[in-house]
Protein backbone atom coordinates (compact mmCIF):
# COMPACT_ATOMS: atom_id res chain seq x y z
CA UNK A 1 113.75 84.90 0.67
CA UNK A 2 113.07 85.60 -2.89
CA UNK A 3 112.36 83.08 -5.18
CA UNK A 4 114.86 81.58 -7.48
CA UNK A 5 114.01 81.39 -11.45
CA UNK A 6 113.58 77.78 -12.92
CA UNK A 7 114.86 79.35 -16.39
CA UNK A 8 111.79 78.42 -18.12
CA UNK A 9 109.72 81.14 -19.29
CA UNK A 10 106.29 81.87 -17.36
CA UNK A 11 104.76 81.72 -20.88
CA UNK A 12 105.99 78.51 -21.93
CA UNK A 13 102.68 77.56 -22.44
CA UNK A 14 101.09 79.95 -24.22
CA UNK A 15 100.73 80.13 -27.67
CA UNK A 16 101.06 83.71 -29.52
CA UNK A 17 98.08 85.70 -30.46
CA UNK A 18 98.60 85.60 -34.51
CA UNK A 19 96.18 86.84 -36.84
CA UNK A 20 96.35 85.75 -40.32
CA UNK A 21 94.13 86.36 -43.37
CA UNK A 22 94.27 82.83 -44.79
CA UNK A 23 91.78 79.91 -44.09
CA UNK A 24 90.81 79.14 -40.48
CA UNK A 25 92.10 75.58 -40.78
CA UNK A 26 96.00 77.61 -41.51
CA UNK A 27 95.51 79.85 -39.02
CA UNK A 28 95.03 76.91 -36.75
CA UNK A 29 97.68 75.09 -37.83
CA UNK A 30 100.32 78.03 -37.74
CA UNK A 31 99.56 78.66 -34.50
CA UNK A 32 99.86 75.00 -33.17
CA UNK A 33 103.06 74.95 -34.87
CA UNK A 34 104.49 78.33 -33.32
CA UNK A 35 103.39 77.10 -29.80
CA UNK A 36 104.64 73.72 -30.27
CA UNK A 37 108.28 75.43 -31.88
CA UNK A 38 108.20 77.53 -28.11
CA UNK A 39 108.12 74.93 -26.11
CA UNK A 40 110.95 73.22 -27.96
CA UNK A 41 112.64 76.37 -27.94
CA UNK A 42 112.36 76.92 -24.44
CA UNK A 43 113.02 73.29 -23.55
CA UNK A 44 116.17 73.02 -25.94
CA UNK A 45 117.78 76.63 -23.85
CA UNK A 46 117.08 75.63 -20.40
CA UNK A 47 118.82 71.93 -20.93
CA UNK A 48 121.31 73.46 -23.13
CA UNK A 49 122.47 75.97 -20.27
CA UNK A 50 121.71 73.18 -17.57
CA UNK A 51 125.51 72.35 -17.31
CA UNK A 52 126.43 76.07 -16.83
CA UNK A 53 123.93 75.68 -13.94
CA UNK A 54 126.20 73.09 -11.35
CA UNK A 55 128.59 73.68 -9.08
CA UNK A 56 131.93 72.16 -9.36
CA UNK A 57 130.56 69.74 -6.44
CA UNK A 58 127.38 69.14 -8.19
CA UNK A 59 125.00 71.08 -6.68
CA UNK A 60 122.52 73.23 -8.86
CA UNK A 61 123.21 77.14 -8.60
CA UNK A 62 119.58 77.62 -7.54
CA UNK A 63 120.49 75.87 -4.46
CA UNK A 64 123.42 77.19 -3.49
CA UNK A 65 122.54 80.81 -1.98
CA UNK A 66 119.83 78.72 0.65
CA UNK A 67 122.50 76.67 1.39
CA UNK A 68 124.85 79.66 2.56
CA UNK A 69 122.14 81.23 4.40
CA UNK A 70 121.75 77.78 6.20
CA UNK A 71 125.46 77.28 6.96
CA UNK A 72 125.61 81.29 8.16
CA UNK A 73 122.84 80.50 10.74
CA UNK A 74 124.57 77.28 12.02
CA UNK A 75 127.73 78.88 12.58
CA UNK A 76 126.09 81.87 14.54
CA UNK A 77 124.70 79.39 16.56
CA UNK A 78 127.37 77.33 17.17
CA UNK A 79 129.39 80.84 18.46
CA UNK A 80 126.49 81.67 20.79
CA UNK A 81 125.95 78.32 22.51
CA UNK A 82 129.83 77.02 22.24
CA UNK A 83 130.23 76.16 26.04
CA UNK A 84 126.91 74.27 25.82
CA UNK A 85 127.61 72.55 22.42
CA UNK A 86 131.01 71.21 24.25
CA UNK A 87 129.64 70.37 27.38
CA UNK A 88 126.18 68.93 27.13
CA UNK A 89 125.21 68.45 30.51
CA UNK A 90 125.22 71.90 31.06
CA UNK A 91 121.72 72.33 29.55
CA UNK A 92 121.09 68.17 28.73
CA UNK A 93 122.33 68.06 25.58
CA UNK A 94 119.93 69.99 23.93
CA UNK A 95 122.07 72.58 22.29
CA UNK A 96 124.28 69.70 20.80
CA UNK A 97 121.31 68.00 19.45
CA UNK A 98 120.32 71.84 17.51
CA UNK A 99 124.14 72.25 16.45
CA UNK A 100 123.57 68.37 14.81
CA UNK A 101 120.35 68.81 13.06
CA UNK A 102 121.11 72.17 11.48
CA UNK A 103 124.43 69.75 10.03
CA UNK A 104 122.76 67.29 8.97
CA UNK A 105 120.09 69.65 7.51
CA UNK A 106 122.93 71.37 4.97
CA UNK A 107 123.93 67.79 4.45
CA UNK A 108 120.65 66.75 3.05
CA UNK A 109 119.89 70.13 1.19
CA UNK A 110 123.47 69.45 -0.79
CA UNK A 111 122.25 65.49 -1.47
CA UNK A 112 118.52 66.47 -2.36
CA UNK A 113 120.32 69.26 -4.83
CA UNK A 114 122.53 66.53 -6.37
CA UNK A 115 119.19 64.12 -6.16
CA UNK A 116 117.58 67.23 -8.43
CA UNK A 117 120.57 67.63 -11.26
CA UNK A 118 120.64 63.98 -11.46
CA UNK A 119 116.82 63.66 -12.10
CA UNK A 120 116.84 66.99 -14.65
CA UNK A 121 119.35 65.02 -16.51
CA UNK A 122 117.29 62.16 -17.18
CA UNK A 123 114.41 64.57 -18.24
CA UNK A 124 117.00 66.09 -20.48
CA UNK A 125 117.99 62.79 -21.97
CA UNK A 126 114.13 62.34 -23.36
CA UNK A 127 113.32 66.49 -24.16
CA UNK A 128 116.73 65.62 -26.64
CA UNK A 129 115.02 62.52 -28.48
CA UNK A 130 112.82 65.09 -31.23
CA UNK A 131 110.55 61.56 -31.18
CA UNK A 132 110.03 61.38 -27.50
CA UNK A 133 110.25 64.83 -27.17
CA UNK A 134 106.79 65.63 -29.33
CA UNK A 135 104.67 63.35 -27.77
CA UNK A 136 105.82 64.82 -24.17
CA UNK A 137 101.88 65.54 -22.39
CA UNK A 138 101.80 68.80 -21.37
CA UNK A 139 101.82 67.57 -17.95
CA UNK A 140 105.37 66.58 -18.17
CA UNK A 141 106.21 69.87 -19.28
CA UNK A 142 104.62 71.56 -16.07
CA UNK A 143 106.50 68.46 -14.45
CA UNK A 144 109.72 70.10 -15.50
CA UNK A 145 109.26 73.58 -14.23
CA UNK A 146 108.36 72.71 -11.07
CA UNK A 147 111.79 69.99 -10.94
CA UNK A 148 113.96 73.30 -11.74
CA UNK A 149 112.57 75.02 -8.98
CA UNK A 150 114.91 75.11 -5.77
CA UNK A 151 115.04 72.16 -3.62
CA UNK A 152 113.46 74.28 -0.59
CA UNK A 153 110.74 76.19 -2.52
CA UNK A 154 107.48 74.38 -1.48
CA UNK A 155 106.68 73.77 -4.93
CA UNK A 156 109.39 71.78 -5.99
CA UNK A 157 108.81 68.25 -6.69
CA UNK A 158 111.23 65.74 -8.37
CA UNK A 159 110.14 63.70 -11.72
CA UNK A 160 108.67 60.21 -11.15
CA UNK A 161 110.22 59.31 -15.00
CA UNK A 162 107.70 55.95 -15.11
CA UNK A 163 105.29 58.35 -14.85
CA UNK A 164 105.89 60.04 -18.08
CA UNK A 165 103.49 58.78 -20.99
CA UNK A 166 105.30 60.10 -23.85
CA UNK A 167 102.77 57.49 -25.85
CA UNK A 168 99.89 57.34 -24.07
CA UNK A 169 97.21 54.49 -24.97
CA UNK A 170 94.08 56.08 -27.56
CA UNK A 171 91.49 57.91 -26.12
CA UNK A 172 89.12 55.17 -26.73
CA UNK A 173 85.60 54.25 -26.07
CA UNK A 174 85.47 53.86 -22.95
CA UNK A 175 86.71 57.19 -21.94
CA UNK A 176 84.38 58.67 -24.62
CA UNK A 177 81.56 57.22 -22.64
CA UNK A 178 82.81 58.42 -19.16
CA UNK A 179 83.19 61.90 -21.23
CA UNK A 180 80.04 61.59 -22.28
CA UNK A 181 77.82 60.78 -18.68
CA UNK A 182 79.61 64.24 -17.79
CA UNK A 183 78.63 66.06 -20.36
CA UNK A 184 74.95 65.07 -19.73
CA UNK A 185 74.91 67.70 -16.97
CA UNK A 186 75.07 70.37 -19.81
CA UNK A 187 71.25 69.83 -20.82
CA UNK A 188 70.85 72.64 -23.24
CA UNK A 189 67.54 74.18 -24.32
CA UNK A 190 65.71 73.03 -27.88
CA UNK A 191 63.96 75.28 -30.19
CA UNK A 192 62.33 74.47 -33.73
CA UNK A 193 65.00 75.75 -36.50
CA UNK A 194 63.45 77.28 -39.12
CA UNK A 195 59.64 76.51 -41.16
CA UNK A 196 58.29 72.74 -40.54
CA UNK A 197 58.61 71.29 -44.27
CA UNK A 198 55.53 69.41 -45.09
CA UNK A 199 55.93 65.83 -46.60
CA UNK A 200 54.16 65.76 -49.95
CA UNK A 201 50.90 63.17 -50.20
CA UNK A 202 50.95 63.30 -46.48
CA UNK A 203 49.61 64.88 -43.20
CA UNK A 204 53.37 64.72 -42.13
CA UNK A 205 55.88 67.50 -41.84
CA UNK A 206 59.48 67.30 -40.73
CA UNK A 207 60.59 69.33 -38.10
CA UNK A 208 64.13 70.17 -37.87
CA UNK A 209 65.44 71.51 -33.70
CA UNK A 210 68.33 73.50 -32.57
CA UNK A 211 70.55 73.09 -29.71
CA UNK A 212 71.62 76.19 -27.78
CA UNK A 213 73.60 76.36 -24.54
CA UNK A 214 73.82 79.43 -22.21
CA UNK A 215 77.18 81.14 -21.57
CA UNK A 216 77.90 79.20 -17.93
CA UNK A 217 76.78 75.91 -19.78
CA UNK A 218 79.77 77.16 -22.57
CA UNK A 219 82.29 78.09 -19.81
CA UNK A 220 81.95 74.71 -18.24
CA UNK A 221 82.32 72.93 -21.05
CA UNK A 222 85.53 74.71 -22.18
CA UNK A 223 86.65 74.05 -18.56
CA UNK A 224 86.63 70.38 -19.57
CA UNK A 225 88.06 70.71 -22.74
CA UNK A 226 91.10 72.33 -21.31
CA UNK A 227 91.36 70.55 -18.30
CA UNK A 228 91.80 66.95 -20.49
CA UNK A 229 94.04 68.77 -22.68
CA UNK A 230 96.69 69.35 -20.18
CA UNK A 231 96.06 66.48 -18.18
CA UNK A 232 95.13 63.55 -19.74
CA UNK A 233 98.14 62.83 -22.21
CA UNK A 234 95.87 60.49 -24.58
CA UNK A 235 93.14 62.83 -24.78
CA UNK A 236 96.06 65.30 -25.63
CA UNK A 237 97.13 63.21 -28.53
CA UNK A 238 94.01 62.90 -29.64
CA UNK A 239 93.57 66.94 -30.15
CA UNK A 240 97.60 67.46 -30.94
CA UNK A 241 96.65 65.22 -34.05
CA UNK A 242 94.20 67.25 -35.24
CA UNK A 243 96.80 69.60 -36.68
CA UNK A 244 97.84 67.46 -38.97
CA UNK A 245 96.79 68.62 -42.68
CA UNK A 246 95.90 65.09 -43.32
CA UNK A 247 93.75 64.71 -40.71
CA UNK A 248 90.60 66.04 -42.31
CA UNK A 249 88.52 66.50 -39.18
CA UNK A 250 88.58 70.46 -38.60
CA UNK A 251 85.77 71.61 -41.03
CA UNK A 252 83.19 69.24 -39.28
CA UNK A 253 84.46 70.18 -35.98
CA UNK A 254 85.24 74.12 -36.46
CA UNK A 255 80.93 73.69 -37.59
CA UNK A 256 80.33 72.65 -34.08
CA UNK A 257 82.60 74.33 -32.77
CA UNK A 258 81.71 78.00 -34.54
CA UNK A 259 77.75 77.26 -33.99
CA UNK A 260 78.20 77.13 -30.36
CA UNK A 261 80.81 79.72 -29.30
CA UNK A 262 80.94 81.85 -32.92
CA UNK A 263 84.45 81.65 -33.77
CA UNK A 264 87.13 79.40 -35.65
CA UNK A 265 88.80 77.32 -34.06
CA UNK A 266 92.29 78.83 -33.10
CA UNK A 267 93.82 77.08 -30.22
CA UNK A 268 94.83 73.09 -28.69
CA UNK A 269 91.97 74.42 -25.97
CA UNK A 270 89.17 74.99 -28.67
CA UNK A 271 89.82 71.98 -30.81
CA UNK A 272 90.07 69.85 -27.26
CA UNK A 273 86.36 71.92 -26.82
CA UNK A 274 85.19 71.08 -30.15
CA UNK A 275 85.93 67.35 -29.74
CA UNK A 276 84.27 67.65 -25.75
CA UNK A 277 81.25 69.10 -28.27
CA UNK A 278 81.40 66.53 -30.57
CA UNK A 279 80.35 63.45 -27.83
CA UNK A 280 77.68 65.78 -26.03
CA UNK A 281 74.81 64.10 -26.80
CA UNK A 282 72.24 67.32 -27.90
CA UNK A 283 75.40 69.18 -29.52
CA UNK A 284 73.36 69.15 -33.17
CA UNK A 285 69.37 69.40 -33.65
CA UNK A 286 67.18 66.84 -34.38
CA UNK A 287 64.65 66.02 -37.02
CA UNK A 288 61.16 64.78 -36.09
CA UNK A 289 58.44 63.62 -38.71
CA UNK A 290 55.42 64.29 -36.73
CA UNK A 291 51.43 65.03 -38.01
CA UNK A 292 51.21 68.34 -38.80
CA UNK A 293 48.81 70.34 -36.52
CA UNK A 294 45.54 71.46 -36.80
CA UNK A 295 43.70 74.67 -36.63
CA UNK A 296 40.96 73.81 -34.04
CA UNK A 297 38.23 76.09 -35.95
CA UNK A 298 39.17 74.18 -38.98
CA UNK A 299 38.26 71.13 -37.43
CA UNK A 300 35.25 72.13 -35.88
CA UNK A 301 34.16 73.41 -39.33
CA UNK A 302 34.52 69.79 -40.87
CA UNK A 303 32.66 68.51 -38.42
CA UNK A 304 29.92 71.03 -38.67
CA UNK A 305 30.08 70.52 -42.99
CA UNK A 306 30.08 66.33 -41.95
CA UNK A 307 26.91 66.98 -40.05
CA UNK A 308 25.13 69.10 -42.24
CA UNK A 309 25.57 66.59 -44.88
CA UNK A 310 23.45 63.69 -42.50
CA UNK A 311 21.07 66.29 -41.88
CA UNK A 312 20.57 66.97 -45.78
CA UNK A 313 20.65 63.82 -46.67
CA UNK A 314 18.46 62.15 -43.80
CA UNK A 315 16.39 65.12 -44.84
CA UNK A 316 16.24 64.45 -48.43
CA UNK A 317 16.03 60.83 -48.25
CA UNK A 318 13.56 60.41 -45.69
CA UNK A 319 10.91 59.63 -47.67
CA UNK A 320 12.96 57.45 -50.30
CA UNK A 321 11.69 53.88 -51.49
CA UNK A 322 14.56 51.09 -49.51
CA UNK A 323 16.33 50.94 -52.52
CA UNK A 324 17.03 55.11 -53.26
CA UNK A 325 17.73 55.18 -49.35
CA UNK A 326 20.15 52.62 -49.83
CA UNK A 327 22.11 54.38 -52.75
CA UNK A 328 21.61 57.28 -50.65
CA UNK A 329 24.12 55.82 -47.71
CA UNK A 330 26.48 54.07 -50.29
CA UNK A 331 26.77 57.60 -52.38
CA UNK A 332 27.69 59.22 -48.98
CA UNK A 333 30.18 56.82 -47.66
CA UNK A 334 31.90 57.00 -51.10
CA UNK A 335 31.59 60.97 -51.13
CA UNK A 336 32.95 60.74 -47.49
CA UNK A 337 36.07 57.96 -49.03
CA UNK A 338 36.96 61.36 -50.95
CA UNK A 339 36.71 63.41 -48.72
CA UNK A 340 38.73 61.59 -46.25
CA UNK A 341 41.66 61.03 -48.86
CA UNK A 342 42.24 64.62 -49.02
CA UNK A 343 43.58 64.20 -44.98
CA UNK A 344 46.48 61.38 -45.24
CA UNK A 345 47.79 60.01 -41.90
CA UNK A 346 50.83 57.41 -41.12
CA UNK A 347 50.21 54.72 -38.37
CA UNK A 348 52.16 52.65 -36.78
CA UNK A 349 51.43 49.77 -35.15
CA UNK A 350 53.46 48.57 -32.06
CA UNK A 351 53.54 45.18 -34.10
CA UNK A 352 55.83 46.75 -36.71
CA UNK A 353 55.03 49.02 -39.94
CA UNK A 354 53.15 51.07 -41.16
CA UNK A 355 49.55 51.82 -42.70
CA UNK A 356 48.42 54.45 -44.47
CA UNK A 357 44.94 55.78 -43.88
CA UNK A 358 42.71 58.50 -44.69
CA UNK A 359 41.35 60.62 -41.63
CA UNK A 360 37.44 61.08 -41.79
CA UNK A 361 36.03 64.50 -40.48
CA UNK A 362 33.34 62.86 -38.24
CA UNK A 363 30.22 64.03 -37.17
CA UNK A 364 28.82 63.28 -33.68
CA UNK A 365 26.90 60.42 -36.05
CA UNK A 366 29.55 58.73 -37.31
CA UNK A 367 31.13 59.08 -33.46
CA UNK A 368 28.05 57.89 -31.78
CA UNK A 369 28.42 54.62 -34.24
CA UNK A 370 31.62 53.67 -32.65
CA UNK A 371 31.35 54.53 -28.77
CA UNK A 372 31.32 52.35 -26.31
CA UNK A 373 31.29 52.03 -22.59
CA UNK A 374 33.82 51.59 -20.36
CA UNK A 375 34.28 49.77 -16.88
CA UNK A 376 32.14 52.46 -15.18
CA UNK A 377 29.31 52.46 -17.75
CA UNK A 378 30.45 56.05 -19.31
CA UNK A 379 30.66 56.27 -23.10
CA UNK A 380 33.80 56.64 -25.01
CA UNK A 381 33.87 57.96 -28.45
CA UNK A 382 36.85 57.58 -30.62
CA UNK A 383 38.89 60.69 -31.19
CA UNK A 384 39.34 60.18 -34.94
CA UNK A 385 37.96 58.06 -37.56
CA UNK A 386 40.24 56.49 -40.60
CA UNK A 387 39.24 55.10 -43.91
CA UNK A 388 42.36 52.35 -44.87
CA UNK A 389 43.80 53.20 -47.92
CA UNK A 390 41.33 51.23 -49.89
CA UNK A 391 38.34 51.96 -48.15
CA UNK A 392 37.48 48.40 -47.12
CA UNK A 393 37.90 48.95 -43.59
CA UNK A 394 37.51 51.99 -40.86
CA UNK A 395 39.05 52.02 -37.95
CA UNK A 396 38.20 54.11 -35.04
CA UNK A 397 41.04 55.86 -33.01
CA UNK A 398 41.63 55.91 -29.32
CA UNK A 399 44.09 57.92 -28.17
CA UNK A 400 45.25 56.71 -24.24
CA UNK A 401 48.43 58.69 -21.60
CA UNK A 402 49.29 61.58 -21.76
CA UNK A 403 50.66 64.00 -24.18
CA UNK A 404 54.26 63.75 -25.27
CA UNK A 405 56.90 66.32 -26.05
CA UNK A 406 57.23 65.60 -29.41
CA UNK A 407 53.04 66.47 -29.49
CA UNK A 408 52.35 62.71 -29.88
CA UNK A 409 49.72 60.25 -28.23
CA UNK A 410 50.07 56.79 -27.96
CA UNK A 411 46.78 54.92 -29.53
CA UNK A 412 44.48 52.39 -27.49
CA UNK A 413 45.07 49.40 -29.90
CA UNK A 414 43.02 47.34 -27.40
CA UNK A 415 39.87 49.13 -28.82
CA UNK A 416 40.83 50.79 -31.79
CA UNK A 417 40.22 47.41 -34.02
CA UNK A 418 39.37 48.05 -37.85
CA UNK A 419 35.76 46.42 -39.10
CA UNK A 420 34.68 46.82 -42.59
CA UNK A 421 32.99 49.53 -44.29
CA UNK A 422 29.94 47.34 -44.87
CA UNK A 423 29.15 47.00 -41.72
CA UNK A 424 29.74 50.88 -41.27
CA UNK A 425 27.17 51.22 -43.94
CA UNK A 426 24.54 48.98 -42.09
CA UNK A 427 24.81 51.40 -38.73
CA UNK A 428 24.91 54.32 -40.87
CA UNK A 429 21.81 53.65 -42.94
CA UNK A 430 19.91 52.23 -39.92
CA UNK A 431 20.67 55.40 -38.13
CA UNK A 432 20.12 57.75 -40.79
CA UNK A 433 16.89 55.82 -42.46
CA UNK A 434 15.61 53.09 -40.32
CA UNK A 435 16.37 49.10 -40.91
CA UNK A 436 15.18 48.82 -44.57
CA UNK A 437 18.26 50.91 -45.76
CA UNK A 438 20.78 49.74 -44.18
CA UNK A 439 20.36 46.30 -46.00
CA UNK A 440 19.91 47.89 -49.17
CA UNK A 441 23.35 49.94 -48.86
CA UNK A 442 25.11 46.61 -48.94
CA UNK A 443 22.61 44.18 -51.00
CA UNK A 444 22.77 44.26 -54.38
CA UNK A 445 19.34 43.44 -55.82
CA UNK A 446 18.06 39.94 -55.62
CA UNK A 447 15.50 37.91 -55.47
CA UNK A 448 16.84 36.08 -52.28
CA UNK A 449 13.53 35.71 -49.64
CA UNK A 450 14.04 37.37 -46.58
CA UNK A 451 15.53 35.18 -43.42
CA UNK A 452 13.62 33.33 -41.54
CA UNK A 453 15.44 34.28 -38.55
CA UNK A 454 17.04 38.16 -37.89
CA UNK A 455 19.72 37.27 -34.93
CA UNK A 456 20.89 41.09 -35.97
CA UNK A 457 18.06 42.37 -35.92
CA UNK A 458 18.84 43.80 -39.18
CA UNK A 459 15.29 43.33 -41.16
């Protein structure tokens, strides 16, 4: 049996392909406007004709031509089993009880027809308030159709009218958050965008990342987008408002939006996209301040400079009275102060902000001052030594774990304790000179006699 037309348009729901060489926000808006226009147009036809549609008995028409094909095929059986239909015992009844049910079968096609105008009529009464009418969900609209449709095609289904949220609640929070934990399936993949820009007086540079999905992680999202459009009448609302001039929310959104799938946005489904874009939690790159790297060569060419410069000046010095040895290690520590300055750092301690210090490119020497030994007797040596920004203290670095994305380390602040540059100076100068410099690299000249005692073992 052929179908029957529900008199709306297979295209109800479609908006028209109109190009326009204006502003992408007007384009968007004429075509919201043109699709919303069809559906009122189509809407406003069908439930204008629907009274040209009933029988005189109130039937719809749709329903009428089943109905005769039903009442042909109980009459042709009530011809071929008349004796039996009459006389029941002659087969128990059982033709009787076929003759009955295919009556009471045209009996409840006519009262589910009725059942059907009367329902379409209520639908009608709200599709002719323009205020109820333009907050309709899509849903409803699909509803509709599938109402119109002939009481004995399997896809007709009356209206539940309590059902219809023609003002649905906001689109709040907590659905954002549901939205949200789904989208978190969409991971993405992160790339720097663009040169790292150095910070100026600092080792720093800030890194700027982009977020790019691949076409299936697109498609899905769309999917989504879509799908709450039509079904989810607040989420609808939500996206249906964004067509309002005063709104000003495309620009921002048509930049997500355009980045991602490189085009304006044109339809309900791409703004309902742009929004499902807007809560994804990579959908815009990051910025990172992070220590810039360094060439390894470069490095190992301080290092080599920082240990030619103990060589020279244990070299030079050697032979020194205590008190020229002693200028010698205090004009090297300040040379090194200078040096250091020219290689700013940031640290943070976990106890809360920040220092600024002054990395030192350290020899084995300098390393070798600050080692120590840990539970199974094997030395540690710090991986990078820091003036403070006023050269009082020095603190040696221990970096402990592993490696993180973001190229960072976390720092050992169990052993990585500051002590004072004097006491630097008294290692350095007994390990570059003996004991009698070290003193004199942090003892002014004085008459003061020598201890009697030398706990330190410093004289």
């Amino acid at each position: 049996m052929a179908k029957a037309s529900s008199g709306l348009p297979s295209n109800l729901y479609s908006g028209g392909a109109v190009v326009l060489d204006s502003s992408p926000f007007t384009n968007y808006y004429l075509q919201t406007q043109q699709r919303k226009q069809a559906q009122e147009d189509a809407l406003a036809k069908y439930f204008g004709n629907f009274e040209k549609d009933l029988t005189p008995e109130g039937m719809h028409i749709d329903d009428i031509k089943p109905l005769m094909e039903k009442q042909g095929e109980w009459r042709d059986f009530a011809i071929k089993n008349k004796a039996a239909i009459a006389r029941p015992s002659l087969d128990g009844g059982k033709a009787y009880k076929e003759y009955m049910g295919r009556f009471n079968d045209m009996k409840s096609h006519i009262a589910a027809s009725k059942f059907k105008v009367k329902n379409l009529s209520e639908v009608g009464k709200l599709t002719a308030d323009p205020n109820k009418s333009a907050l309709l969900p899509e849903k409803a609209l699909v509803d509709i159709k599938s109402a119109s449709l002939p009481v004995t095609d399997p896809n007709y289904k009356p209206i539940d009218l309590s059902s219809i949220a023609y003002n649905p609640k906001p689109f709040g929070i907590q659905e954002q958050g549901q939205l949200t934990a789904l989208l978190n399936r969409f991971k993405g993949n992160e790339s720097v965008d663009g040169t790292p820009q150095q910070i100026p007086g600092t080792n720093q540079e800030k890194v700027k990342f982009k977020t790019t999905f691949n076409p299936d992680q697109l498609s899905g999202m769309y999917n989504i987008g879509s799908s709450l459009y039509h079904n989810n009448p607040s989420f609808k609302k939500l996206i249906d408002d964004e067509s309002d001039p005063l709104s000003n929310n495309y620009e921002p959104l048509n930049d997500v939006f355009k980045s991602h799938y490189g085009k304006d946005i044109q339809t309900p489904e791409d703004m309902a996209t742009a929004h499902v874009l807007s809560l994804h939690p990579n959908r815009s790159g990051r910025e990172q301040v992070r220590n810039r790297a360094t060439n390894p060569m470069d490095l190992i060419a301080k290092r080599e400079q920082s240990a030619k410069s103990l060589i020279d000046y244990r070299q030079k010095n050697k032979n020194a009275a205590g008190q020229e040895q002693g200028d010698a290690v205090n004009t090297f520590m300040d040379q090194m102060y200078e040096t250091a300055k020219k290689d700013p750092r940031v640290y943070l301690p976990k106890t809360g902000g920040q220092k600024k210090q002054y990395n030192i490119p350290a020899s084995q020497e300098m390393k070798h001052i600050f080692s120590y030994k840990d539970d199974k007797g094997h030395p540690v040596s710090p991986d990078e030594i820091r003036f403070s920004e006023d050269g009082k203290e020095i603190t040696p670095i221990y970096y402990s774990g592993a490696v993180t994305k973001d190229g960072k380390r976390a720092v050992d602040e169990d052993n990585s304790k500051p002590v004072s540059t004097e006491e630097v100076k008294l290692r350095l100068g007994k390990s570059l000179f003996g004991q009698k410099a070290n003193v004199k690299a942090v003892t002014a000249p004085t008459s003061t006699p020598k201890p009697k005692s030398d706990p330190l073992k410093l004289f």
